[in-house]
PDB file of N, CA and C in Angstrom:
ATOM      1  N   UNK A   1     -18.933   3.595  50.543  1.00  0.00           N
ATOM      2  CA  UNK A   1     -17.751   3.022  51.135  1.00  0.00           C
ATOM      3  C   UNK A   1     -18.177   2.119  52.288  1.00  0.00           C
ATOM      4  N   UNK A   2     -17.231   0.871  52.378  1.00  0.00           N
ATOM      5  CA  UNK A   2     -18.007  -0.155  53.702  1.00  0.00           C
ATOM      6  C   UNK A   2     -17.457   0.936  55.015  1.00  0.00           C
ATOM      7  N   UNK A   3     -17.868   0.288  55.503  1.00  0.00           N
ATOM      8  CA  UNK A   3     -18.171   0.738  57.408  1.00  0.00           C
ATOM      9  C   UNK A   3     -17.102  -0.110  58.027  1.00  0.00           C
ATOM     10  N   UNK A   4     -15.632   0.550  58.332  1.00  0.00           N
ATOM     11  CA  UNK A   4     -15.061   0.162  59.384  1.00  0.00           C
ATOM     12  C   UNK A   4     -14.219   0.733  60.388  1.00  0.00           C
ATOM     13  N   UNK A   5     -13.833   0.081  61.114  1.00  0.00           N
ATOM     14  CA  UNK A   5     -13.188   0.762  62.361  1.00  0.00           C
ATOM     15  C   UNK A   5     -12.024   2.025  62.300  1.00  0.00           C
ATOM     16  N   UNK A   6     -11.978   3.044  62.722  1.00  0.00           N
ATOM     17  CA  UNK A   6     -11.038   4.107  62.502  1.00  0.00           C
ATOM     18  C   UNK A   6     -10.484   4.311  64.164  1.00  0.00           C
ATOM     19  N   UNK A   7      -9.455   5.123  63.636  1.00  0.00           N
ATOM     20  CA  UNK A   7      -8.686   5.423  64.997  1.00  0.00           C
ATOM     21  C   UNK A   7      -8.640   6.535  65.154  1.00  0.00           C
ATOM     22  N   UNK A   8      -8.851   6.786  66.567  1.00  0.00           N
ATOM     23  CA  UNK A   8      -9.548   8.334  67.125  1.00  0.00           C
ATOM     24  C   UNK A   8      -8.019   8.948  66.716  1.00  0.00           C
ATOM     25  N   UNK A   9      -7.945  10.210  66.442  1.00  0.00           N
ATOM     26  CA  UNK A   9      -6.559  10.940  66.151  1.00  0.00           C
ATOM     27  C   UNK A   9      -6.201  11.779  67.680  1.00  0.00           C
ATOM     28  N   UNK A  10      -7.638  11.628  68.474  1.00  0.00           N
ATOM     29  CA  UNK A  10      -7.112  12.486  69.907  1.00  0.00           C
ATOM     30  C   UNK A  10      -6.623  11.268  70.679  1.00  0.00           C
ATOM     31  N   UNK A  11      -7.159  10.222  71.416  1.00  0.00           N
ATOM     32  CA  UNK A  11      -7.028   9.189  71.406  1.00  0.00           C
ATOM     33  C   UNK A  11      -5.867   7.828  71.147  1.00  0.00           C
ATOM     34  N   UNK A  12      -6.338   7.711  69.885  1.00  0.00           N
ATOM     35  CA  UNK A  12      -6.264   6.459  69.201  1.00  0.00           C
ATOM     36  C   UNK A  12      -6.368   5.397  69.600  1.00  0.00           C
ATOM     37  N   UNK A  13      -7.592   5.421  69.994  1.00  0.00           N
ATOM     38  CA  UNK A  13      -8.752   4.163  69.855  1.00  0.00           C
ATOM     39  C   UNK A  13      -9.394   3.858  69.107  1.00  0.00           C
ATOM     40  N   UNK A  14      -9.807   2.630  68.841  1.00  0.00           N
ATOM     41  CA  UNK A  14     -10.696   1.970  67.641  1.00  0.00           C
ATOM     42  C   UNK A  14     -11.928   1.989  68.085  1.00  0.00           C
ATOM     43  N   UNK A  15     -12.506   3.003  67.021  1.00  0.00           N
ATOM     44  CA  UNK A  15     -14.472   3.275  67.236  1.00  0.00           C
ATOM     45  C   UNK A  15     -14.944   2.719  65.492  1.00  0.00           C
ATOM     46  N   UNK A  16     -16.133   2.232  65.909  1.00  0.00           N
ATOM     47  CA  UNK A  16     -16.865   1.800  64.732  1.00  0.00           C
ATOM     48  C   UNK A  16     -18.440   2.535  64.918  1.00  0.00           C
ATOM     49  N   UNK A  17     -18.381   2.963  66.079  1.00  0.00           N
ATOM     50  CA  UNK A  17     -19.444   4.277  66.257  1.00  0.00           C
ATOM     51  C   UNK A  17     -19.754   5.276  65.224  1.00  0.00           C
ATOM     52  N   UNK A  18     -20.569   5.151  64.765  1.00  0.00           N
ATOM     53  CA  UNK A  18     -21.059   6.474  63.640  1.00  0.00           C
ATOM     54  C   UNK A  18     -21.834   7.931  64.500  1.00  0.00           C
ATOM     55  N   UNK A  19     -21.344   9.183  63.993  1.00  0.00           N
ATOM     56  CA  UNK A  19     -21.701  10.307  64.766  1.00  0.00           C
ATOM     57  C   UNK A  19     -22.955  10.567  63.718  1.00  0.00           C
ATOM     58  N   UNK A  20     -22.825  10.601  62.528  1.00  0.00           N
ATOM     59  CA  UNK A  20     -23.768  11.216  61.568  1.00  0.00           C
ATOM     60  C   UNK A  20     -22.905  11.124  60.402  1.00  0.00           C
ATOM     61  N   UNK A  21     -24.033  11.758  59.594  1.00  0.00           N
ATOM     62  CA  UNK A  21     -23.429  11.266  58.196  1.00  0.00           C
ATOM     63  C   UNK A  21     -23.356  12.719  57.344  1.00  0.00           C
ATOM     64  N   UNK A  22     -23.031  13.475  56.049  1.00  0.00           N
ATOM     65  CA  UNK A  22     -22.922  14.303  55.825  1.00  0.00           C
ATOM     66  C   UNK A  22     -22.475  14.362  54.553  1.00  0.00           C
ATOM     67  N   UNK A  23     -23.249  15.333  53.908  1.00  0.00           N
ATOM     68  CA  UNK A  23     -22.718  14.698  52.369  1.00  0.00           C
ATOM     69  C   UNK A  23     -21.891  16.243  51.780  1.00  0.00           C
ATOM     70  N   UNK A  24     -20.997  15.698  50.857  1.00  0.00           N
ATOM     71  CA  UNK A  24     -19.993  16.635  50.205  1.00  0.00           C
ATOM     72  C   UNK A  24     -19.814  16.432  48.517  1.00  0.00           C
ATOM     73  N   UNK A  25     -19.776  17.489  48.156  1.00  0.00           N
ATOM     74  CA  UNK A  25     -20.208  17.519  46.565  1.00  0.00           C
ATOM     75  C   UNK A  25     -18.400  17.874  46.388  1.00  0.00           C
ATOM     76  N   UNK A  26     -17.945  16.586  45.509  1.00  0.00           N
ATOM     77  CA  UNK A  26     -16.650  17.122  45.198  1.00  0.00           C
ATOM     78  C   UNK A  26     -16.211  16.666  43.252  1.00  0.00           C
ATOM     79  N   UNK A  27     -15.450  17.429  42.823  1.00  0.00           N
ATOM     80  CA  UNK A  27     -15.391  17.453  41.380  1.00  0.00           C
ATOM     81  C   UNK A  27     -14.149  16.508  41.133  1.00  0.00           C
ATOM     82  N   UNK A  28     -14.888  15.855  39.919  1.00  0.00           N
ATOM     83  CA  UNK A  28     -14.398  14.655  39.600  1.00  0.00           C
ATOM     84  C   UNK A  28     -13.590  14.711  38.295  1.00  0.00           C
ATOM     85  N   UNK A  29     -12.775  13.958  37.066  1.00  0.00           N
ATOM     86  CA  UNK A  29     -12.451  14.316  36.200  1.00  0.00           C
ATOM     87  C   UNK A  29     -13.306  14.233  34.895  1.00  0.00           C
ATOM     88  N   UNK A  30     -13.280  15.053  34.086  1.00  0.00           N
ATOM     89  CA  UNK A  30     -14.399  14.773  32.791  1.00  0.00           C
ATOM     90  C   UNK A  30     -14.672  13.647  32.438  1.00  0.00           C
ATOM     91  N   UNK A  31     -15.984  13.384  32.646  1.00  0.00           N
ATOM     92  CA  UNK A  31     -16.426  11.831  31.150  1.00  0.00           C
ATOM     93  C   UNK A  31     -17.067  12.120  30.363  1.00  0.00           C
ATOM     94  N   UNK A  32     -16.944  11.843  29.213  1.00  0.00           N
ATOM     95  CA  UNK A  32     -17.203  12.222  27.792  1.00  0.00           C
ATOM     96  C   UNK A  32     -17.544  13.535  27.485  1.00  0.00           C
ATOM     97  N   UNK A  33     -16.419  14.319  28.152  1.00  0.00           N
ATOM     98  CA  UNK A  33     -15.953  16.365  27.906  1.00  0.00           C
ATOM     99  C   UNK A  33     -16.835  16.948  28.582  1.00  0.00           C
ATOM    100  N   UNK A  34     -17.648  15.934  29.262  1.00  0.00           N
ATOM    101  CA  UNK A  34     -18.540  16.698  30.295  1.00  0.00           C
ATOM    102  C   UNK A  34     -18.179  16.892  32.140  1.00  0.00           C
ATOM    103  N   UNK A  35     -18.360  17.765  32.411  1.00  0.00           N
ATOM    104  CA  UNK A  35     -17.872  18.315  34.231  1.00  0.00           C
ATOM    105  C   UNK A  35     -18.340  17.408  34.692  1.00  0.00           C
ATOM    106  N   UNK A  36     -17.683  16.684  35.833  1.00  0.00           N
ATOM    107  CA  UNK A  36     -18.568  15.499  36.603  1.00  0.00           C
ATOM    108  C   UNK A  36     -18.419  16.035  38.080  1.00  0.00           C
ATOM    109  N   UNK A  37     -18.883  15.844  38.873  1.00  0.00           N
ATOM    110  CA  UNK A  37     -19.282  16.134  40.520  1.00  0.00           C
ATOM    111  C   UNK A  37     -19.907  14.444  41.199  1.00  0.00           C
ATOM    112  N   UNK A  38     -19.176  14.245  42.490  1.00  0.00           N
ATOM    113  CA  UNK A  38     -19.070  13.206  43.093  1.00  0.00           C
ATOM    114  C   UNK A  38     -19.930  13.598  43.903  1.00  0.00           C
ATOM    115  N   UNK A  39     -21.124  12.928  44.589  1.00  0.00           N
ATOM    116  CA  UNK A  39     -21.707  13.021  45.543  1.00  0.00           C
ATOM    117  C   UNK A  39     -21.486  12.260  46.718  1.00  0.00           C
ATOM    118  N   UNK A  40     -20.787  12.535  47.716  1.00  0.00           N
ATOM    119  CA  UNK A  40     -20.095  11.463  49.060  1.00  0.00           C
ATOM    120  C   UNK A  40     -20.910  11.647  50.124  1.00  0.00           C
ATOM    121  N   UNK A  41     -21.528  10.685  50.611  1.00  0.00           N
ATOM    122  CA  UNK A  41     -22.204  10.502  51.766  1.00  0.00           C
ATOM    123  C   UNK A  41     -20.729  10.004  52.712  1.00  0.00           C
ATOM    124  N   UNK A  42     -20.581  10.935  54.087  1.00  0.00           N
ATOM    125  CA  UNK A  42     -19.599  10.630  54.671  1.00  0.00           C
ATOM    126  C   UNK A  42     -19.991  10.669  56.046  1.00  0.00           C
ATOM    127  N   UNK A  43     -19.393   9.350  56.736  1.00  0.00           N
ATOM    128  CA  UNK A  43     -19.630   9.253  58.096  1.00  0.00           C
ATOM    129  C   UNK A  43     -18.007  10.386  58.738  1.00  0.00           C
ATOM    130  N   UNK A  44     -19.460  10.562  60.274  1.00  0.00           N
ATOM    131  CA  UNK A  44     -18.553  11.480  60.995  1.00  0.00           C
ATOM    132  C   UNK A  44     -18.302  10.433  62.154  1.00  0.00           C
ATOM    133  N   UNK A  45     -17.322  10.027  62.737  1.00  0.00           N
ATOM    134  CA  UNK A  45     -17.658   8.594  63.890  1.00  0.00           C
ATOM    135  C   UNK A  45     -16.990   9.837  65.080  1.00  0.00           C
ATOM    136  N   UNK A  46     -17.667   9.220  66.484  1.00  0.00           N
ATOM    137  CA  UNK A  46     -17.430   9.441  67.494  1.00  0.00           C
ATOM    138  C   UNK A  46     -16.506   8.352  68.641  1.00  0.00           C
ATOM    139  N   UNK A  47     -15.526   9.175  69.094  1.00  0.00           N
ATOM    140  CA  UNK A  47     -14.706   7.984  70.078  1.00  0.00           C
ATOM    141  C   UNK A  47     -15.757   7.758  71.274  1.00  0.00           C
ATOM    142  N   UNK A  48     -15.330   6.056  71.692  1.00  0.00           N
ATOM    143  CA  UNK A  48     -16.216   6.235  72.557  1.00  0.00           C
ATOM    144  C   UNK A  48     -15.506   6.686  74.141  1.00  0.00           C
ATOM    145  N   UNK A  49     -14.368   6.846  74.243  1.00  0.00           N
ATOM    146  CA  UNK A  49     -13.063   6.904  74.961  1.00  0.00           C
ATOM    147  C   UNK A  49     -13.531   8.774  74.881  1.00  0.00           C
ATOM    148  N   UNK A  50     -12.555   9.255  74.044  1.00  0.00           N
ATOM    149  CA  UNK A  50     -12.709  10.716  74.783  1.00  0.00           C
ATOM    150  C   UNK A  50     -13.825  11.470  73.911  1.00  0.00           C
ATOM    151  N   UNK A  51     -14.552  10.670  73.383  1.00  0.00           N
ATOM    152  CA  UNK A  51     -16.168  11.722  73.120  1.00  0.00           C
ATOM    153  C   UNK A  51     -15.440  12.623  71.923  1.00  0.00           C
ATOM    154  N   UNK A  52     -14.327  12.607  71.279  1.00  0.00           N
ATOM    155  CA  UNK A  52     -14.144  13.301  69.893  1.00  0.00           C
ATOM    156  C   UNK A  52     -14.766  12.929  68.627  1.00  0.00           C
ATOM    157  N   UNK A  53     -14.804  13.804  67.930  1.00  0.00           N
ATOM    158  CA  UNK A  53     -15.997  13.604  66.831  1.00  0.00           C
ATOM    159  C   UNK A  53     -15.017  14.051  65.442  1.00  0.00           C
ATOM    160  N   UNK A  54     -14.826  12.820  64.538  1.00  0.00           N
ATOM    161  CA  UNK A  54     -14.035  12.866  63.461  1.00  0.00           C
ATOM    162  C   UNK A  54     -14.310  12.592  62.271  1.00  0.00           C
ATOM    163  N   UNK A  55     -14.356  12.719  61.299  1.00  0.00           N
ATOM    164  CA  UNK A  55     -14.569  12.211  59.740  1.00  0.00           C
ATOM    165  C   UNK A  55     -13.473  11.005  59.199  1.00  0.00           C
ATOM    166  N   UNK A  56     -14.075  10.157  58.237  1.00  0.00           N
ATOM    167  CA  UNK A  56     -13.604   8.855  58.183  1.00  0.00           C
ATOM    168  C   UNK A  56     -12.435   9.333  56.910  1.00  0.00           C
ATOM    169  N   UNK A  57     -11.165   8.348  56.731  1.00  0.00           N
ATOM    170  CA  UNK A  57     -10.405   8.493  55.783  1.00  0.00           C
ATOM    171  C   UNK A  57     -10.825   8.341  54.838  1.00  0.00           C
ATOM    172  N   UNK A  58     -10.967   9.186  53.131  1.00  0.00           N
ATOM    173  CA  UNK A  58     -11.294   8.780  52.038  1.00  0.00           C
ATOM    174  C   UNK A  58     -10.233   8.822  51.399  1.00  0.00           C
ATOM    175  N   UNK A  59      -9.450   8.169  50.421  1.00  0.00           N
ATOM    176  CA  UNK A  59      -8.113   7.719  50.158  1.00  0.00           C
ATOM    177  C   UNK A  59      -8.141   8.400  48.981  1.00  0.00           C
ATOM    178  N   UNK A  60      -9.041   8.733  48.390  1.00  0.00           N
ATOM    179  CA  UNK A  60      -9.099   9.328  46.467  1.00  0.00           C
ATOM    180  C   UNK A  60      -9.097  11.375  46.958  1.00  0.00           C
ATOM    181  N   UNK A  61      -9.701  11.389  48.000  1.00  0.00           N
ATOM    182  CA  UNK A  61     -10.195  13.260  48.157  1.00  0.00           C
ATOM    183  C   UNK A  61      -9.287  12.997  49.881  1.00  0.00           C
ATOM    184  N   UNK A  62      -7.990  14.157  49.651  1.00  0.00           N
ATOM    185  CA  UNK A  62      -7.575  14.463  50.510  1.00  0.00           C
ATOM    186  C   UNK A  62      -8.195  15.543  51.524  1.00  0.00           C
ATOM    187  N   UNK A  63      -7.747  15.849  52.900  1.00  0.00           N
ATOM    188  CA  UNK A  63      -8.511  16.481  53.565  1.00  0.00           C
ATOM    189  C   UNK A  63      -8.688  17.755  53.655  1.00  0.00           C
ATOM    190  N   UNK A  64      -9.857  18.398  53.577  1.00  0.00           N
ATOM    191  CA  UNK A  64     -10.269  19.929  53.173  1.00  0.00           C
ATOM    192  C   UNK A  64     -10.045  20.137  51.662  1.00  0.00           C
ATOM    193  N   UNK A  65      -9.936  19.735  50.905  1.00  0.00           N
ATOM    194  CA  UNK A  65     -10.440  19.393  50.020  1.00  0.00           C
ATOM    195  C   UNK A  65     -11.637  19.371  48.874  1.00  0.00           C
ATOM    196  N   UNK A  66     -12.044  20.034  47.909  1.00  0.00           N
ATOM    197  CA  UNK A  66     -13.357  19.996  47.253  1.00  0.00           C
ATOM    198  C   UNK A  66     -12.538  19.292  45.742  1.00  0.00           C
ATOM    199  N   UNK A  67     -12.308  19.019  45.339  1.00  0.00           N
ATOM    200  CA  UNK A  67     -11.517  18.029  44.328  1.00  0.00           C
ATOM    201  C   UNK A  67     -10.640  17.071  44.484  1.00  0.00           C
ATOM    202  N   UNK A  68     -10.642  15.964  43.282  1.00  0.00           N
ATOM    203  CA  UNK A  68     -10.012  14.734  44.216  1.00  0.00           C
ATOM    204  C   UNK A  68      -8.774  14.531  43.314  1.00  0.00           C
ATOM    205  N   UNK A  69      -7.590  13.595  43.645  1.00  0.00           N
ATOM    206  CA  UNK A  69      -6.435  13.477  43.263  1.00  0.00           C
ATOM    207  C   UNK A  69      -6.527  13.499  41.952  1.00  0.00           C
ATOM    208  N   UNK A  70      -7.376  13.131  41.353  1.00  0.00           N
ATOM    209  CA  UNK A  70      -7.342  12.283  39.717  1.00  0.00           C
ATOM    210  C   UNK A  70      -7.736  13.585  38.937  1.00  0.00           C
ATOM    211  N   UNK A  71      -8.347  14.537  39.521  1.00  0.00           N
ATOM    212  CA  UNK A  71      -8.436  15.756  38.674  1.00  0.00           C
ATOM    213  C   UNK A  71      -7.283  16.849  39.160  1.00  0.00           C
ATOM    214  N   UNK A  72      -6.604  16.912  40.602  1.00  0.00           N
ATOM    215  CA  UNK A  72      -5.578  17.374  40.036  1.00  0.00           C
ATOM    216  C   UNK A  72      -4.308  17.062  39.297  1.00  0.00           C
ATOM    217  N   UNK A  73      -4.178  15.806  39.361  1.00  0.00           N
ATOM    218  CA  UNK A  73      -3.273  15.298  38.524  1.00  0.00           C
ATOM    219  C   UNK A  73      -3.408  15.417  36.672  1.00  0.00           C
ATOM    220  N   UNK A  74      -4.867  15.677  36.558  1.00  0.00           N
ATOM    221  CA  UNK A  74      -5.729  15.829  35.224  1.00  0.00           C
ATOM    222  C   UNK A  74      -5.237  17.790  34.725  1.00  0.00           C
ATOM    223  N   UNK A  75      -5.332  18.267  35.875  1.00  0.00           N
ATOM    224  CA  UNK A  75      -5.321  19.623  35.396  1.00  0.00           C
ATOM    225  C   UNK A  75      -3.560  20.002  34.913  1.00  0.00           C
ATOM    226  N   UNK A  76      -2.702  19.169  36.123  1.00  0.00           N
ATOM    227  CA  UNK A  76      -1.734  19.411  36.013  1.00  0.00           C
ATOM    228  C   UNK A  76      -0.898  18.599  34.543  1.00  0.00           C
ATOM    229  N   UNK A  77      -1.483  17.662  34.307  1.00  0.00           N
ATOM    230  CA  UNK A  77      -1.190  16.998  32.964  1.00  0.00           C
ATOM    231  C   UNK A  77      -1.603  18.304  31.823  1.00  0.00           C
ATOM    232  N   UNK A  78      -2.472  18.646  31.945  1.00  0.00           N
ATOM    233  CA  UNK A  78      -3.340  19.438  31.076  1.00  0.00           C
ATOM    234  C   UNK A  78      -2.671  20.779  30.600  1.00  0.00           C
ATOM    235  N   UNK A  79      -1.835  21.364  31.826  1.00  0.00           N
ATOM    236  CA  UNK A  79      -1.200  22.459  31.712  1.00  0.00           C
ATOM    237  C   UNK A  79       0.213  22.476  31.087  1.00  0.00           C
ATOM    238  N   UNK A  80       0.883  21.198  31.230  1.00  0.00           N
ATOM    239  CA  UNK A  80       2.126  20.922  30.036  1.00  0.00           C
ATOM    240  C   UNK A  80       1.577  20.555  28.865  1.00  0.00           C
ATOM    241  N   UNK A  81       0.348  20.007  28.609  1.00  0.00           N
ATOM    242  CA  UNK A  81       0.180  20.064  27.156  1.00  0.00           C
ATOM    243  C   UNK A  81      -0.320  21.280  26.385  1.00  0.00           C
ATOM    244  N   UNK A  82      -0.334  22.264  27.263  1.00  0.00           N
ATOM    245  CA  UNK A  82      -1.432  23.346  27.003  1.00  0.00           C
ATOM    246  C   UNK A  82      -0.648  24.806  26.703  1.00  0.00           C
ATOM    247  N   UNK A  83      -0.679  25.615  25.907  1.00  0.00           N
ATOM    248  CA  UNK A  83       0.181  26.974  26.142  1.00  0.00           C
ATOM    249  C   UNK A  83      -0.720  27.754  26.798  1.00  0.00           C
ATOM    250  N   UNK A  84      -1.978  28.117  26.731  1.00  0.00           N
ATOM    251  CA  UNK A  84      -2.376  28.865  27.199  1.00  0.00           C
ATOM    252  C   UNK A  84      -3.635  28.428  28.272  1.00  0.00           C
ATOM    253  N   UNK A  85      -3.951  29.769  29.292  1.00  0.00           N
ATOM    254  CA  UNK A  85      -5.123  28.862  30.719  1.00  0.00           C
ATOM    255  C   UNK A  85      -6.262  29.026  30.172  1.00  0.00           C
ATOM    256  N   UNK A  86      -6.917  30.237  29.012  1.00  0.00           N
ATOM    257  CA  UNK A  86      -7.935  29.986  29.055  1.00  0.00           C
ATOM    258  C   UNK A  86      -8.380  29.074  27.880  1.00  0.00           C
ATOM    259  N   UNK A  87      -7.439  28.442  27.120  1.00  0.00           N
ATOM    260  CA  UNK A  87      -7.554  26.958  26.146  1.00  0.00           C
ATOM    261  C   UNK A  87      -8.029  25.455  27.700  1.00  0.00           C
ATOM    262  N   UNK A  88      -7.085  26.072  28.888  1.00  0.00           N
ATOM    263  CA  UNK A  88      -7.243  24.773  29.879  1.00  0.00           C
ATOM    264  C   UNK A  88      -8.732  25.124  30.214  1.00  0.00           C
ATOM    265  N   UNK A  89      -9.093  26.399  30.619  1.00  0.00           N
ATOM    266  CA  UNK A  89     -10.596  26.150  31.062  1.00  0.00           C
ATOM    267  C   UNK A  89     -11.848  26.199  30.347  1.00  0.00           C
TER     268      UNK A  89
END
């Protein structure tokens, strides 16, 4: 993802300061019937105003989070076509 300015949520000031970076393994929707897993390198930025330390918006994986919109929307499709859970898993 490019590198740009976020707004402190204690704050809200504009930092383009990077704290560190940190990576998160999150599950993606099947390609070709196989399990897929996203590997996200994610910046943590620091304000430079009150010294808070935050993670950047990712628009596809909401926050706290280990799966991203497109697979729950996948599972939940999955379960009206489906009668039974262990046919879904």
């Amino acid at each position: 993802m490019k590198k740009k300015p976020h707004t402190c949520p204690c704050c809200n000031s504009q930092t383009r300061r990077v704290h560190d970076y940190r990576i998160q393994r999150v599950k993606h929707i099947p390609l070709f019937l196989k399990p897929t897993v996203l590997v996200i390198k994610k910046r943590r930025y620091r304000c430079n105003i009150c010294g808070k330390r935050f993670y950047e918006h990712i628009e596809f994986l909401p926050r706290y989070y280990r799966i991203t919109n497109l697979l729950s929307m996948y599972v939940i499709t999955e379960l009206t076509n489906t009668y039974s859970m262990s046919s879904l898993a």
